[in-house]
Protein backbone atom coordinates (compact mmCIF):
# COMPACT_ATOMS: atom_id res chain seq x y z
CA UNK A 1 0.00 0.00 0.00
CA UNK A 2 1.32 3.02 -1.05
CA UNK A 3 1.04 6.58 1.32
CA UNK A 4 -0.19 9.84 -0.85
CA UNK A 5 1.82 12.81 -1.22
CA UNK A 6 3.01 14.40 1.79
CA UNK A 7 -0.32 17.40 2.50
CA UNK A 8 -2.87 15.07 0.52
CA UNK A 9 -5.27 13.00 2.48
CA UNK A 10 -6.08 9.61 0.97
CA UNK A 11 -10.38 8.92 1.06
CA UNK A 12 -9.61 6.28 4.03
CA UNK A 13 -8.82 9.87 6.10
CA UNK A 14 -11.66 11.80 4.74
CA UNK A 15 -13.57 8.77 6.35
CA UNK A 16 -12.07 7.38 9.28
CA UNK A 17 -11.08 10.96 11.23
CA UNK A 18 -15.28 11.76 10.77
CA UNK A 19 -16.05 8.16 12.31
CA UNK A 20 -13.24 7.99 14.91
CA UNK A 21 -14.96 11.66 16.18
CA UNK A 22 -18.39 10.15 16.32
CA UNK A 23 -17.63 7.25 17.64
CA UNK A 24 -15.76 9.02 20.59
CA UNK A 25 -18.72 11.43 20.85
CA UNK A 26 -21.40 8.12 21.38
CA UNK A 27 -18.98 6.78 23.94
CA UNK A 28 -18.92 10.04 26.16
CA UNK A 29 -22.90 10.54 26.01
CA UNK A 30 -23.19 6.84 26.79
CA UNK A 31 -20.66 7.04 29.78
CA UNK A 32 -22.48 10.27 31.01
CA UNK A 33 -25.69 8.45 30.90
CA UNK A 34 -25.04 5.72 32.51
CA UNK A 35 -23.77 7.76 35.25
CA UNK A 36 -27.03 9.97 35.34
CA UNK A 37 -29.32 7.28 35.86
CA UNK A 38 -27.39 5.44 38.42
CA UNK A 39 -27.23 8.81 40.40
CA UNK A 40 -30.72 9.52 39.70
CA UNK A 41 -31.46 6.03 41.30
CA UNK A 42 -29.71 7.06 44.21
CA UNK A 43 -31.30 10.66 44.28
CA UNK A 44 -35.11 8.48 43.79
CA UNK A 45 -34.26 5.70 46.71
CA UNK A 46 -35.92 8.42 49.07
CA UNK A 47 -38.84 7.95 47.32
CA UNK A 48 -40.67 4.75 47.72
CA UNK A 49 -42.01 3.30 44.23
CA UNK A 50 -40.63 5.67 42.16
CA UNK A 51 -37.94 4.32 39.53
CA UNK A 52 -35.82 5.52 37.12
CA UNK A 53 -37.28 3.83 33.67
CA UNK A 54 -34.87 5.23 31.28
CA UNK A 55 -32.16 7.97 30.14
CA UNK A 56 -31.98 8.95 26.74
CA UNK A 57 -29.27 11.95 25.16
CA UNK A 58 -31.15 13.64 22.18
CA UNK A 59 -28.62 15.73 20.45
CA UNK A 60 -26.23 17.22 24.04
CA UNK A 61 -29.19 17.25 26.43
CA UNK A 62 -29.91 13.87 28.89
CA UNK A 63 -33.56 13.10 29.76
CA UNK A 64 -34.30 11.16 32.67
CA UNK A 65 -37.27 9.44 32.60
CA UNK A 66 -38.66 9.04 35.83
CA UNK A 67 -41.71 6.71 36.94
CA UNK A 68 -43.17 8.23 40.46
CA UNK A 69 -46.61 7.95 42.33
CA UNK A 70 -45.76 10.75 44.66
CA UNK A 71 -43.78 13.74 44.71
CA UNK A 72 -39.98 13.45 43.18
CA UNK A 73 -37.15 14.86 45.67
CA UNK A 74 -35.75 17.99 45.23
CA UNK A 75 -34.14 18.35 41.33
CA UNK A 76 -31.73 20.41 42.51
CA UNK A 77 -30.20 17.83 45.11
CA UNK A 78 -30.42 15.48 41.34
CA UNK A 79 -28.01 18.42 39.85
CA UNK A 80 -26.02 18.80 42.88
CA UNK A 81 -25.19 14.80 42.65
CA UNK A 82 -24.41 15.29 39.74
CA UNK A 83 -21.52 17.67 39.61
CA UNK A 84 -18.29 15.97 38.94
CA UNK A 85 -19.91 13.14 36.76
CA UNK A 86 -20.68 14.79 34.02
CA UNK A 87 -19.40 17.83 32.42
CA UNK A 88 -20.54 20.83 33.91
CA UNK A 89 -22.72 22.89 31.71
CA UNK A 90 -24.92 19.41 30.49
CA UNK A 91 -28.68 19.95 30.13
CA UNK A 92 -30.46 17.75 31.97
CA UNK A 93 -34.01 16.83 31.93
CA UNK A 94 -36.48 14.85 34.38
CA UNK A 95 -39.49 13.44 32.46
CA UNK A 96 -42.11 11.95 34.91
CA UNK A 97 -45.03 10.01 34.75
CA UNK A 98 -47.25 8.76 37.37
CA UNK A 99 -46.59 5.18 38.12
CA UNK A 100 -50.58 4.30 38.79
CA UNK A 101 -51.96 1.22 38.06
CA UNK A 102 -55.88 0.77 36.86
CA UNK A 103 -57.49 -2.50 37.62
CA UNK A 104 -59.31 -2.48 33.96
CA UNK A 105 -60.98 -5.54 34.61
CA UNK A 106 -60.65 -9.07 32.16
CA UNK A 107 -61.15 -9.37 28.42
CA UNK A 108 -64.27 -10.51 27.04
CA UNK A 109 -65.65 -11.01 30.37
């Protein structure tokens, strides 16, 4: 395999350098989430029933999805936690719903 000319870029570069960057990029948000929801377990263990369901990164932001049937704790003691596990600066974002079950009753019957 022959190298290009020294200041030319062969297509392999134009290629690689984009999916090395992305690839690096996934890893960080998936680090960073995985160390949101574990500290948003720990921030919901004062709060019996409620559960963390999910976190998702759209674009730079994290959304926590949160499953409660009472009142959540404090966010800001969530943010606080927070600080020194991921970058400062990082949107975060609770999403809630009410865990509440319905007895609907049986099908057909």
């Amino acid at each position: 395999m022959s190298l290009p000319p020294a200041g030319r870029r062969g297509p392999d570069t134009a290629v690689l350098l984009p999916l090395g960057v992305n690839t690096a990029a996934t890893l960080l948000l998936n680090t960073w989430a995985s160390r949101t929801k574990s500290t948003a377990e720990q921030w919901l263990s004062r709060s019996p029933g409620a559960e963390v369901t999910g976190v998702d990164s759209v674009s730079r932001t994290l959304y926590v999805h949160v499953r409660d049937p009472g009142d959540l704790p404090p966010v800001e003691d969530l943010m606080r936690d927070l600080e020194g596990r991921v970058p400062d600066g990082l949107p975060i974002v609770v999403d809630t719903t009410v865990g509440r079950q319905i007895d609907a009753g049986r099908v057909g019957g």
